[in-house]
PDB file of N, CA and C in Angstrom:
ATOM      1  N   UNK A   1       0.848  -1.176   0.000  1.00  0.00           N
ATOM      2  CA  UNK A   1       0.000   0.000   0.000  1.00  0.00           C
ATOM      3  C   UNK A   1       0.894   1.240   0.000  1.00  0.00           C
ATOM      4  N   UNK A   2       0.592   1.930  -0.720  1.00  0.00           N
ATOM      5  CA  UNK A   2       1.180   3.529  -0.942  1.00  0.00           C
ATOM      6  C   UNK A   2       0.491   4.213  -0.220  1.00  0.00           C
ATOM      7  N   UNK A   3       1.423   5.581   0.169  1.00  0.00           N
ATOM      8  CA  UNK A   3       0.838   7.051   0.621  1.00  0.00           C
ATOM      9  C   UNK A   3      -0.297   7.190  -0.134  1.00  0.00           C
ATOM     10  N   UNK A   4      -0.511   7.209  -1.597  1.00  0.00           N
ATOM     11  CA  UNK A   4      -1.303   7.677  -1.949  1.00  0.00           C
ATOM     12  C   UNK A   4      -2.725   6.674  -1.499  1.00  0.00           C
ATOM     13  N   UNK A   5      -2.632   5.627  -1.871  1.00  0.00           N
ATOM     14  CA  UNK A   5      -4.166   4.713  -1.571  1.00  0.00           C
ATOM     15  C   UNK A   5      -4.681   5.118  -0.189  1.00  0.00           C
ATOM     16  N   UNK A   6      -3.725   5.908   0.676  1.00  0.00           N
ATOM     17  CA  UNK A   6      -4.552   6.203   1.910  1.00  0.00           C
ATOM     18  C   UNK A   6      -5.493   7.499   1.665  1.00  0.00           C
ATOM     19  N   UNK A   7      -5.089   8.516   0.940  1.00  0.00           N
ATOM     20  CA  UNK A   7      -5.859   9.761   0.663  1.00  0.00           C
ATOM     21  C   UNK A   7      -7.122   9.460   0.510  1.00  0.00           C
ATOM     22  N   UNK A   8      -7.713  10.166   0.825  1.00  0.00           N
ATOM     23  CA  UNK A   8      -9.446  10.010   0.494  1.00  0.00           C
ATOM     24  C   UNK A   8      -9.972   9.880  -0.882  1.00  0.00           C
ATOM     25  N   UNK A   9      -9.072  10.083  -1.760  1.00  0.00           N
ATOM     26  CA  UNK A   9      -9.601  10.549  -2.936  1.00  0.00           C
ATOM     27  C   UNK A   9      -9.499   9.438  -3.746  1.00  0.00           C
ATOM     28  N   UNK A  10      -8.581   8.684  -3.267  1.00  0.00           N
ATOM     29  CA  UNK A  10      -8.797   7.224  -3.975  1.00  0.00           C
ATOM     30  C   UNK A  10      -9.773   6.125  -3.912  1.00  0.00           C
ATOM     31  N   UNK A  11     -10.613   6.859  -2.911  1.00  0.00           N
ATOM     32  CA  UNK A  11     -12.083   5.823  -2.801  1.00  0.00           C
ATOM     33  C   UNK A  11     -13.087   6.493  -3.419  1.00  0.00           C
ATOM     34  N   UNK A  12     -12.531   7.564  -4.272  1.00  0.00           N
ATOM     35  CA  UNK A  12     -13.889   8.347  -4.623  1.00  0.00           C
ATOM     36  C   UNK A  12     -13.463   8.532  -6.409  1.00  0.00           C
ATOM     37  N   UNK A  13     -14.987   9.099  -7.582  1.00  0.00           N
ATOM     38  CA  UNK A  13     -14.477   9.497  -8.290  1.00  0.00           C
ATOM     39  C   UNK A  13     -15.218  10.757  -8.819  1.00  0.00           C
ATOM     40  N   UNK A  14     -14.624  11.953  -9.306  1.00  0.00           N
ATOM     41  CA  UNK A  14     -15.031  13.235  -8.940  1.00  0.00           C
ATOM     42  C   UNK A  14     -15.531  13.221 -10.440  1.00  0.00           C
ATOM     43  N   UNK A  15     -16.343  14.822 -10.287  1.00  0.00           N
ATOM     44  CA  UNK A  15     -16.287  15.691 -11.399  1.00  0.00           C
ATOM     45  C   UNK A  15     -15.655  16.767 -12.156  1.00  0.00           C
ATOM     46  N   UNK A  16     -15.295  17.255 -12.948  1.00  0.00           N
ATOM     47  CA  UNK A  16     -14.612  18.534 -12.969  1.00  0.00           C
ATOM     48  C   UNK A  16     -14.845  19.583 -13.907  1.00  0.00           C
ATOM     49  N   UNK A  17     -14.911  20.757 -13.855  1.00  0.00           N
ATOM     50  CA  UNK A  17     -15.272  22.005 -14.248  1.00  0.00           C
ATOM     51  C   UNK A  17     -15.413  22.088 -15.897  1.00  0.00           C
ATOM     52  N   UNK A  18     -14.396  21.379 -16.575  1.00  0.00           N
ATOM     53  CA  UNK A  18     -14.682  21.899 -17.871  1.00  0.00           C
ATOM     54  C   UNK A  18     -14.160  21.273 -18.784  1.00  0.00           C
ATOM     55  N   UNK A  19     -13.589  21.608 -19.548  1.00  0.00           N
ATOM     56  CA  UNK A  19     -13.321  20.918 -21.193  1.00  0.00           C
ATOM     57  C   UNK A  19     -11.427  20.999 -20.651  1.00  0.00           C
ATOM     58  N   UNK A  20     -10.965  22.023 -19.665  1.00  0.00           N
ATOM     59  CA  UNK A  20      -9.682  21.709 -19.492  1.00  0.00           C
ATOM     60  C   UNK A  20      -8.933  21.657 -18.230  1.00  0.00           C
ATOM     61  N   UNK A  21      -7.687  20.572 -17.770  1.00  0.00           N
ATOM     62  CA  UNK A  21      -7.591  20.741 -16.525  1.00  0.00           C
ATOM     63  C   UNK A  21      -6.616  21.774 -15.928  1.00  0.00           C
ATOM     64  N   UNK A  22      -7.585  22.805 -15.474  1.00  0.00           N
ATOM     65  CA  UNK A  22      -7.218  23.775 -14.674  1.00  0.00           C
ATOM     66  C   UNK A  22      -6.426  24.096 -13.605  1.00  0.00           C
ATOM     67  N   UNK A  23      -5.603  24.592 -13.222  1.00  0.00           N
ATOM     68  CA  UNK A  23      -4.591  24.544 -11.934  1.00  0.00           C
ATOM     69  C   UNK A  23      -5.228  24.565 -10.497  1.00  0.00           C
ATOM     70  N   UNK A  24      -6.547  24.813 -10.639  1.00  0.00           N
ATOM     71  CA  UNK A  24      -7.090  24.253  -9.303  1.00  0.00           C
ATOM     72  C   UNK A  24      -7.879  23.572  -9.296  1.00  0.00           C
ATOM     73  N   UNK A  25      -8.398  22.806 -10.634  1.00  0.00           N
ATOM     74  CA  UNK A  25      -9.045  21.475 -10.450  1.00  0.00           C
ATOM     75  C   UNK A  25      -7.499  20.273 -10.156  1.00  0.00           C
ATOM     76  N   UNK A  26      -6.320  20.726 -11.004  1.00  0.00           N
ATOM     77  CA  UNK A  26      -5.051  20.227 -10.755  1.00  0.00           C
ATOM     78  C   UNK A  26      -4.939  19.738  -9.288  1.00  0.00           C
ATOM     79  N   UNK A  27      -4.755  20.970  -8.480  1.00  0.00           N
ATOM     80  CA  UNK A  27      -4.726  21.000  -6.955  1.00  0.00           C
ATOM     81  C   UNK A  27      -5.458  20.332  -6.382  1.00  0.00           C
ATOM     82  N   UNK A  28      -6.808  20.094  -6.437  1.00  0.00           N
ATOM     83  CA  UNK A  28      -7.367  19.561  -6.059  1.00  0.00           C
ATOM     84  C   UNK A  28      -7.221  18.075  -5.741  1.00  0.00           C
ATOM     85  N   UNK A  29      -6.938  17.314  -7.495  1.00  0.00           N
ATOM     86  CA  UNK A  29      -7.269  16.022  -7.813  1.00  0.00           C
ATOM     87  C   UNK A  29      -5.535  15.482  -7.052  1.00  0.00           C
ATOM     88  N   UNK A  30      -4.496  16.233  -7.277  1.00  0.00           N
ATOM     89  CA  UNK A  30      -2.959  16.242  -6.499  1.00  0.00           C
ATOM     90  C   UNK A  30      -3.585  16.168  -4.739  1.00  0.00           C
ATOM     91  N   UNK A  31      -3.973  17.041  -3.950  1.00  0.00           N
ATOM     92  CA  UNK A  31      -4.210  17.245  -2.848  1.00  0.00           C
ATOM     93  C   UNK A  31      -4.656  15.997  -2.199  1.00  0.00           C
ATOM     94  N   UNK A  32      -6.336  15.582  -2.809  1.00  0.00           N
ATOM     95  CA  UNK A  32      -6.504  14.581  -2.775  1.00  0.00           C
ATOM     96  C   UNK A  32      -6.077  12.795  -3.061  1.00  0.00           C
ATOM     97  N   UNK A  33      -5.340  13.213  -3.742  1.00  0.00           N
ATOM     98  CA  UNK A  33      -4.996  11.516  -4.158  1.00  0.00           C
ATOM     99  C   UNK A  33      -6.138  11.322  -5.297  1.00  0.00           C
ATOM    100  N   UNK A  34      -7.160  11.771  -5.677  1.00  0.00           N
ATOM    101  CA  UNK A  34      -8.125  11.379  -6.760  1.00  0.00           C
ATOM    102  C   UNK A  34      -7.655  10.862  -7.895  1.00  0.00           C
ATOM    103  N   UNK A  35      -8.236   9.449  -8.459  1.00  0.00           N
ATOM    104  CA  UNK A  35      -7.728   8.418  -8.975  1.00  0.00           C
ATOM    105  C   UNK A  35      -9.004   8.245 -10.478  1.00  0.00           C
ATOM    106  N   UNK A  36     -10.040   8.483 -10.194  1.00  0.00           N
ATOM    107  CA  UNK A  36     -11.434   8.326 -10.653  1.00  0.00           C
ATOM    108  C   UNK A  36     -11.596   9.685 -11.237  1.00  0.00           C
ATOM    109  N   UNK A  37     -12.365  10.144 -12.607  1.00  0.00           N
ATOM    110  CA  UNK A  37     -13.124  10.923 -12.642  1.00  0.00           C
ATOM    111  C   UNK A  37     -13.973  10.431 -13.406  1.00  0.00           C
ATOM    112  N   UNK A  38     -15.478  11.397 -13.756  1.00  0.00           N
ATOM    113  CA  UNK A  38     -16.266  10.507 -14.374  1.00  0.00           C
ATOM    114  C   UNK A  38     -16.579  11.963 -15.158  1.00  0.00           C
ATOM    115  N   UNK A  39     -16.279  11.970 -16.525  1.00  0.00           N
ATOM    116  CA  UNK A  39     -16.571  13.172 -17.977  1.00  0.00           C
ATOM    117  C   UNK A  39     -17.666  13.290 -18.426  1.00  0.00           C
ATOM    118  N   UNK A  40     -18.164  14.528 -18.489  1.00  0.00           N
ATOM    119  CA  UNK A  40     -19.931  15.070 -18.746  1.00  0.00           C
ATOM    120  C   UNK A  40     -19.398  15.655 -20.257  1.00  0.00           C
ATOM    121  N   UNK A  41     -20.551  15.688 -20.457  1.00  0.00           N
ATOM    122  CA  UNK A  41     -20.947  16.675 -22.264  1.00  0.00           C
ATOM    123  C   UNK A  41     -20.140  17.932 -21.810  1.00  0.00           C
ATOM    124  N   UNK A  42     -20.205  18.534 -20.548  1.00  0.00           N
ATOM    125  CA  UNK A  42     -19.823  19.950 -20.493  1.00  0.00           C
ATOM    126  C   UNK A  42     -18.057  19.638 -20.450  1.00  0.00           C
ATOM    127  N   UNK A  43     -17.488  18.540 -20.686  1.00  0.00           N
ATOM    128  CA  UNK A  43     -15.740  18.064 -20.786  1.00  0.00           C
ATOM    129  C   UNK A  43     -15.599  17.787 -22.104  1.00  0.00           C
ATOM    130  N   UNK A  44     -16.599  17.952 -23.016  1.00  0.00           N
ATOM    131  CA  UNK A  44     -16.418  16.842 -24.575  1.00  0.00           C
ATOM    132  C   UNK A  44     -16.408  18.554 -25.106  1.00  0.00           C
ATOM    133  N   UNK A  45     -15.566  18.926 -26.132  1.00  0.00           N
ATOM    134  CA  UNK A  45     -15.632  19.558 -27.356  1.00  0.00           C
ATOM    135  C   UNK A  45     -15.053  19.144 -28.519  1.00  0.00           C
ATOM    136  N   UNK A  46     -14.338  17.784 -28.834  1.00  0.00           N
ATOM    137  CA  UNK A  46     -13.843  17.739 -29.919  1.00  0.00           C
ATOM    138  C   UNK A  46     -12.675  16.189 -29.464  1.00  0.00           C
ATOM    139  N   UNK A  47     -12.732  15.713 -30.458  1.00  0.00           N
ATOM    140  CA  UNK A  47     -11.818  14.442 -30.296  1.00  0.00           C
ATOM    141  C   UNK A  47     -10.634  14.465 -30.021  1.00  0.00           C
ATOM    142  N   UNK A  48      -9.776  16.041 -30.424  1.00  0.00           N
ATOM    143  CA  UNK A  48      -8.764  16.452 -30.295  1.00  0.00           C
ATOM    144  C   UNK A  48      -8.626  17.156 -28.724  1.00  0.00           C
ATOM    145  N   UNK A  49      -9.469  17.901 -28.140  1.00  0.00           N
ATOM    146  CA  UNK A  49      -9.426  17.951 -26.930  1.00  0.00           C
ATOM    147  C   UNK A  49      -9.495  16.833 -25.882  1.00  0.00           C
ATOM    148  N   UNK A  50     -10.328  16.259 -26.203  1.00  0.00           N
ATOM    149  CA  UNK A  50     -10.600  15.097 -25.140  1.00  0.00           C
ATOM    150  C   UNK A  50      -9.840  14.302 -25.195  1.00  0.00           C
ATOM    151  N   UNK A  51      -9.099  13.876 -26.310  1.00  0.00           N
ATOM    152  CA  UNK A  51      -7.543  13.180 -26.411  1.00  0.00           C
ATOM    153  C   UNK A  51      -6.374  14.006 -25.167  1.00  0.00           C
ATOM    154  N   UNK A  52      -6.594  15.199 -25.584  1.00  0.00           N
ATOM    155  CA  UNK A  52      -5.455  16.019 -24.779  1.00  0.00           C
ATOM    156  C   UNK A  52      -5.702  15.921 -23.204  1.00  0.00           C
ATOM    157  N   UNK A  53      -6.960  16.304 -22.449  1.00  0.00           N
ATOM    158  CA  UNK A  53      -7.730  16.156 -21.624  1.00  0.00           C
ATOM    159  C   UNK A  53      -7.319  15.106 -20.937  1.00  0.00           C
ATOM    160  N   UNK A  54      -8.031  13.357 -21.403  1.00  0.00           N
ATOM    161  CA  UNK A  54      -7.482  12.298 -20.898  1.00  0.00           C
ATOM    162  C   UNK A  54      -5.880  12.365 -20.781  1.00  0.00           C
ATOM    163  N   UNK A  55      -4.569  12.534 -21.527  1.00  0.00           N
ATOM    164  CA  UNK A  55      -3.529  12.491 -21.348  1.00  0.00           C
ATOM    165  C   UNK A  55      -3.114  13.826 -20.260  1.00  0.00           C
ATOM    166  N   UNK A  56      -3.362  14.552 -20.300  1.00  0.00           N
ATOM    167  CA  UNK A  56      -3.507  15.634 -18.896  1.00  0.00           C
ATOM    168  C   UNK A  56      -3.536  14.697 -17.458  1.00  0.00           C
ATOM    169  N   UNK A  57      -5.409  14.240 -17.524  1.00  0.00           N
ATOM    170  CA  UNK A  57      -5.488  13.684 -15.979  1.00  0.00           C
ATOM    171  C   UNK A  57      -4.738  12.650 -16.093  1.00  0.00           C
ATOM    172  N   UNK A  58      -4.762  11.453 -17.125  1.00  0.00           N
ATOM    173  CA  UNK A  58      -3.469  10.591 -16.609  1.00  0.00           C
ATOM    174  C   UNK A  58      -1.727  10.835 -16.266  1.00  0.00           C
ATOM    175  N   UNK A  59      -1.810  11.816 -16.609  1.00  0.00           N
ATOM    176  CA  UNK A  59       0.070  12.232 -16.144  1.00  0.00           C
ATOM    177  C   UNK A  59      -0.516  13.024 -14.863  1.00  0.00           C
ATOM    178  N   UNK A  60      -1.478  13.282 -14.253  1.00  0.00           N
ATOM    179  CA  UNK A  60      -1.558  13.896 -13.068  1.00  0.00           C
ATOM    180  C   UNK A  60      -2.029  12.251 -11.996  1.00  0.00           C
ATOM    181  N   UNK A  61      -2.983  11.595 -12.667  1.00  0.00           N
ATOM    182  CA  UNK A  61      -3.631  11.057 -11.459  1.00  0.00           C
ATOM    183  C   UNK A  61      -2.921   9.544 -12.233  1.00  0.00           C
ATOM    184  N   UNK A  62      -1.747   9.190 -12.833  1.00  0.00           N
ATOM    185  CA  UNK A  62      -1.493   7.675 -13.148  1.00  0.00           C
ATOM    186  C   UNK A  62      -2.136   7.235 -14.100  1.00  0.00           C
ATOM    187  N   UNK A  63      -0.782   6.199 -14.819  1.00  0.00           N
ATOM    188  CA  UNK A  63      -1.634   5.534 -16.404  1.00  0.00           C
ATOM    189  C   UNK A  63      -2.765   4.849 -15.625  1.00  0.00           C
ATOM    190  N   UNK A  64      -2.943   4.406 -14.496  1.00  0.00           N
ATOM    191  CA  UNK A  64      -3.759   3.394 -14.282  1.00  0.00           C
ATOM    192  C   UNK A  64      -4.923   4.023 -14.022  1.00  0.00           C
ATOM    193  N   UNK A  65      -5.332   5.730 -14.080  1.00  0.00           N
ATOM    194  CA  UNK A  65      -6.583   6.040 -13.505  1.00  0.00           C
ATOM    195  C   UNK A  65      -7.834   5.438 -14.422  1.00  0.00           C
ATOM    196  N   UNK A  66      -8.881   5.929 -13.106  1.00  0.00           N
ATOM    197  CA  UNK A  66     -10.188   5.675 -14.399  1.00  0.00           C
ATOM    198  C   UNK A  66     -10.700   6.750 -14.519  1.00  0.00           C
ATOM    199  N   UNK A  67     -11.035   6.674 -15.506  1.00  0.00           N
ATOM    200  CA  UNK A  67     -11.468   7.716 -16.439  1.00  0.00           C
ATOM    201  C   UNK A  67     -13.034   7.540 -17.027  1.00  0.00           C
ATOM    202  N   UNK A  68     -14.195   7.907 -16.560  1.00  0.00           N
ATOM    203  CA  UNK A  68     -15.516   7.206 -17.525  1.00  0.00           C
ATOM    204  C   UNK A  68     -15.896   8.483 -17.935  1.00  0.00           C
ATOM    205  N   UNK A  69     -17.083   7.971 -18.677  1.00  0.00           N
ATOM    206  CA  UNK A  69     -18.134   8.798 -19.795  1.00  0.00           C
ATOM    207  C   UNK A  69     -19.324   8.534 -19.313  1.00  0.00           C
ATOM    208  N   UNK A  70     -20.089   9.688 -18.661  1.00  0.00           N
ATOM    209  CA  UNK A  70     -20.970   9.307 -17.917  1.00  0.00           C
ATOM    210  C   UNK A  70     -22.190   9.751 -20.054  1.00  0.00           C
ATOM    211  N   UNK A  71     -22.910   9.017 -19.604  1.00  0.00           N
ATOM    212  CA  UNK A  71     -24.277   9.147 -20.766  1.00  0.00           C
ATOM    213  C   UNK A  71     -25.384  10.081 -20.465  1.00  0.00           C
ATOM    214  N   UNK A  72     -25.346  10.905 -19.055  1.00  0.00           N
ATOM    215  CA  UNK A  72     -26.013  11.602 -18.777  1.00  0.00           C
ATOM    216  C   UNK A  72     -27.391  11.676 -18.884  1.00  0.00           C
ATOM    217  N   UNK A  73     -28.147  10.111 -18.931  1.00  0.00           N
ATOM    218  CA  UNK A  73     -28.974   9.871 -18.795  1.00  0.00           C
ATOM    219  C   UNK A  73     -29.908   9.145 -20.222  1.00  0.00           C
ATOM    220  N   UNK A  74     -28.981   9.863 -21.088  1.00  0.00           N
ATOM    221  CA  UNK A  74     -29.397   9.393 -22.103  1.00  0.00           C
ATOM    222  C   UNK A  74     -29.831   8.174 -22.950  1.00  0.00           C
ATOM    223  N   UNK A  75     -30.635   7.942 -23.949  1.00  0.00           N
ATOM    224  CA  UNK A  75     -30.396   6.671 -24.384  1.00  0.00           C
ATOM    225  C   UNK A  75     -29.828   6.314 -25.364  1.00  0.00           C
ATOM    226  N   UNK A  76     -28.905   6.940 -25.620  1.00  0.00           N
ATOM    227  CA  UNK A  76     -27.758   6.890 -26.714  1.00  0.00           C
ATOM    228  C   UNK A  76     -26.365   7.158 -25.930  1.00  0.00           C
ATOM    229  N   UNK A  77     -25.375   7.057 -26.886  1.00  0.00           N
ATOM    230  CA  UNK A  77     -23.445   7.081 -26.710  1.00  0.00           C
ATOM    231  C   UNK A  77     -23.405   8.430 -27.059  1.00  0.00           C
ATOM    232  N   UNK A  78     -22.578   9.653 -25.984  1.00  0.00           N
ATOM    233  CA  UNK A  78     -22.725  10.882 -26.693  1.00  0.00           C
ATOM    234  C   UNK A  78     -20.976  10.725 -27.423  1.00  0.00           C
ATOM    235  N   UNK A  79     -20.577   9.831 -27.503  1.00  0.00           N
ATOM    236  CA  UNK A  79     -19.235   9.550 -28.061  1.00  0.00           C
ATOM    237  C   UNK A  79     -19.583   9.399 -29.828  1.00  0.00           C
ATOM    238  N   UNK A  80     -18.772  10.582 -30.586  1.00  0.00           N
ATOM    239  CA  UNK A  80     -18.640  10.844 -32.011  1.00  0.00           C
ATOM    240  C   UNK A  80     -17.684  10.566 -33.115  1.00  0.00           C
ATOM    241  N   UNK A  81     -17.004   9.524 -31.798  1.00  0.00           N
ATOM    242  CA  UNK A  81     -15.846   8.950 -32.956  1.00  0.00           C
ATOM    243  C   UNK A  81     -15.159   7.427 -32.281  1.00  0.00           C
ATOM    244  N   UNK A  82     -14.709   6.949 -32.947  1.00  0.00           N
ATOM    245  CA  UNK A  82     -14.154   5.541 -32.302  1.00  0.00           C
ATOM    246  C   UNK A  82     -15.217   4.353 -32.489  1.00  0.00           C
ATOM    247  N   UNK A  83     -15.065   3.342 -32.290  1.00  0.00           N
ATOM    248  CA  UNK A  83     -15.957   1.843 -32.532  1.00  0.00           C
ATOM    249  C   UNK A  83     -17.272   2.171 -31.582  1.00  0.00           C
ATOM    250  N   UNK A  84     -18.820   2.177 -31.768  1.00  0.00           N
ATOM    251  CA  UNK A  84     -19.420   2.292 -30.909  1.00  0.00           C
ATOM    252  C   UNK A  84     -20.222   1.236 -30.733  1.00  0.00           C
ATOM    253  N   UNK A  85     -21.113   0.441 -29.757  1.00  0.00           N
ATOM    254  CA  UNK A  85     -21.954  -0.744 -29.546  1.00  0.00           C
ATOM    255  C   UNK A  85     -22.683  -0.675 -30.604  1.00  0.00           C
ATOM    256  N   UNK A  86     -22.882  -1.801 -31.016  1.00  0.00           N
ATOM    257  CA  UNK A  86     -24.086  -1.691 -31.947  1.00  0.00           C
ATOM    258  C   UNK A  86     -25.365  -1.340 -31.680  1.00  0.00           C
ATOM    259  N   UNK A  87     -26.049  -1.192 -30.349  1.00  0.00           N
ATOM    260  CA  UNK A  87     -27.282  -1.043 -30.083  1.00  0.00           C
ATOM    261  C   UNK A  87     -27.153   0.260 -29.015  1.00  0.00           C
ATOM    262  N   UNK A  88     -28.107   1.125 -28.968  1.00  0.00           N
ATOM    263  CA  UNK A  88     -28.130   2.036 -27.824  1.00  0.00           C
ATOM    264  C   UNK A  88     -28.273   1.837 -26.165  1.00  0.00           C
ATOM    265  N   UNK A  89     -27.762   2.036 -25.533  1.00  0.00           N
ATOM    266  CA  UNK A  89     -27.475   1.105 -24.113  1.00  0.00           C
ATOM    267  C   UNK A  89     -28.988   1.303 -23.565  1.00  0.00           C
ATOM    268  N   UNK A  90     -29.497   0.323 -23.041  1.00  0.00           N
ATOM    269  CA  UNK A  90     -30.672   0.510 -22.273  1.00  0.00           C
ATOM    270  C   UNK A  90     -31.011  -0.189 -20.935  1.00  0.00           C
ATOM    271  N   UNK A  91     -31.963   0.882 -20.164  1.00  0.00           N
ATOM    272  CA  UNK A  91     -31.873  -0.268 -18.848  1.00  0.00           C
ATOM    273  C   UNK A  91     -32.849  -0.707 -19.249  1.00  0.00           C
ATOM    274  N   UNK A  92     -32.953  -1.724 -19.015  1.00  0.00           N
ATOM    275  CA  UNK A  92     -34.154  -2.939 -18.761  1.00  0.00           C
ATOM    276  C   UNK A  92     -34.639  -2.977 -17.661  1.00  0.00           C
ATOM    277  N   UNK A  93     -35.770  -3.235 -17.681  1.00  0.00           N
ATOM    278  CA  UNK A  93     -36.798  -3.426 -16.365  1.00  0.00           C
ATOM    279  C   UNK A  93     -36.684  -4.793 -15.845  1.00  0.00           C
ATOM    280  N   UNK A  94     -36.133  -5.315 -14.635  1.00  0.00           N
ATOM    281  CA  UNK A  94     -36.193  -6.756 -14.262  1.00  0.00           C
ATOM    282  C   UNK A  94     -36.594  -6.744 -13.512  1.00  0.00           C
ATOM    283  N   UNK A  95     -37.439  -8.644 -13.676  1.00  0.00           N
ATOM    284  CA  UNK A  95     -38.341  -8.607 -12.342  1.00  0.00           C
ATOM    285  C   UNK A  95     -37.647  -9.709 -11.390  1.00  0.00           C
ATOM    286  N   UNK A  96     -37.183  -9.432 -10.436  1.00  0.00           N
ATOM    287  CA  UNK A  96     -36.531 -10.479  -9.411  1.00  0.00           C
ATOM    288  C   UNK A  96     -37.789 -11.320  -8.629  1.00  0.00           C
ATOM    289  N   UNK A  97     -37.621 -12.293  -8.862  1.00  0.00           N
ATOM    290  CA  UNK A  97     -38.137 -13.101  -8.090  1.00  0.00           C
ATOM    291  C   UNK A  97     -37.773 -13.885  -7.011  1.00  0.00           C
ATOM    292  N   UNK A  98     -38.359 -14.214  -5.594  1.00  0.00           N
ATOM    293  CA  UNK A  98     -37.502 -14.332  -4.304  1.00  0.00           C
ATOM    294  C   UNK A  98     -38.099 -15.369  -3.980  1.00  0.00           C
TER     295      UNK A  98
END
């Protein structure tokens, strides 16, 4: 176990302000140990940013961070480039039986 896995921030995974990482979202995700973030529509402008973006938080928070794409509720991929599922993700209604 590392210094860092003790920080709080490695049990958590955040949000952040914008399309770029900023010197005090920087501070922050450093301060904390934050390992996780999870990317909204308001982080996406272009394939070329969000390329840059991801290589940003990983030289701050480790090749190994995670990194997701939240869908924001949607029922579609708001992702505009790269291999996408063939079908639009959906929840299904299940009925558990006990």
């Amino acid at each position: 176990m590392t210094q860092a896995d003790l920080l709080p921030g490695a049990l958590a995974m955040v949000d952040i302000p914008g399309p770029t990482l900023d010197p005090e979202t920087a501070d922050f995700l450093r301060r904390y140990g934050v390992r996780s973030v999870c990317l909204f529509g308001k982080n996406i402008q272009s394939e070329t940013q969000l390329r840059a973006l991801c290589r940003d938080l990983r030289d701050l928070m480790g090749e190994h961070a995670l990194i997701a794409l939240d869908h924001e509720g949607a029922p579609f991929c708001v992702r505009t480039s790269g291999p996408l599922h063939p079908r639009p993700w959906r929840w299904e209604r299940q009925t558990i039986r006990t």
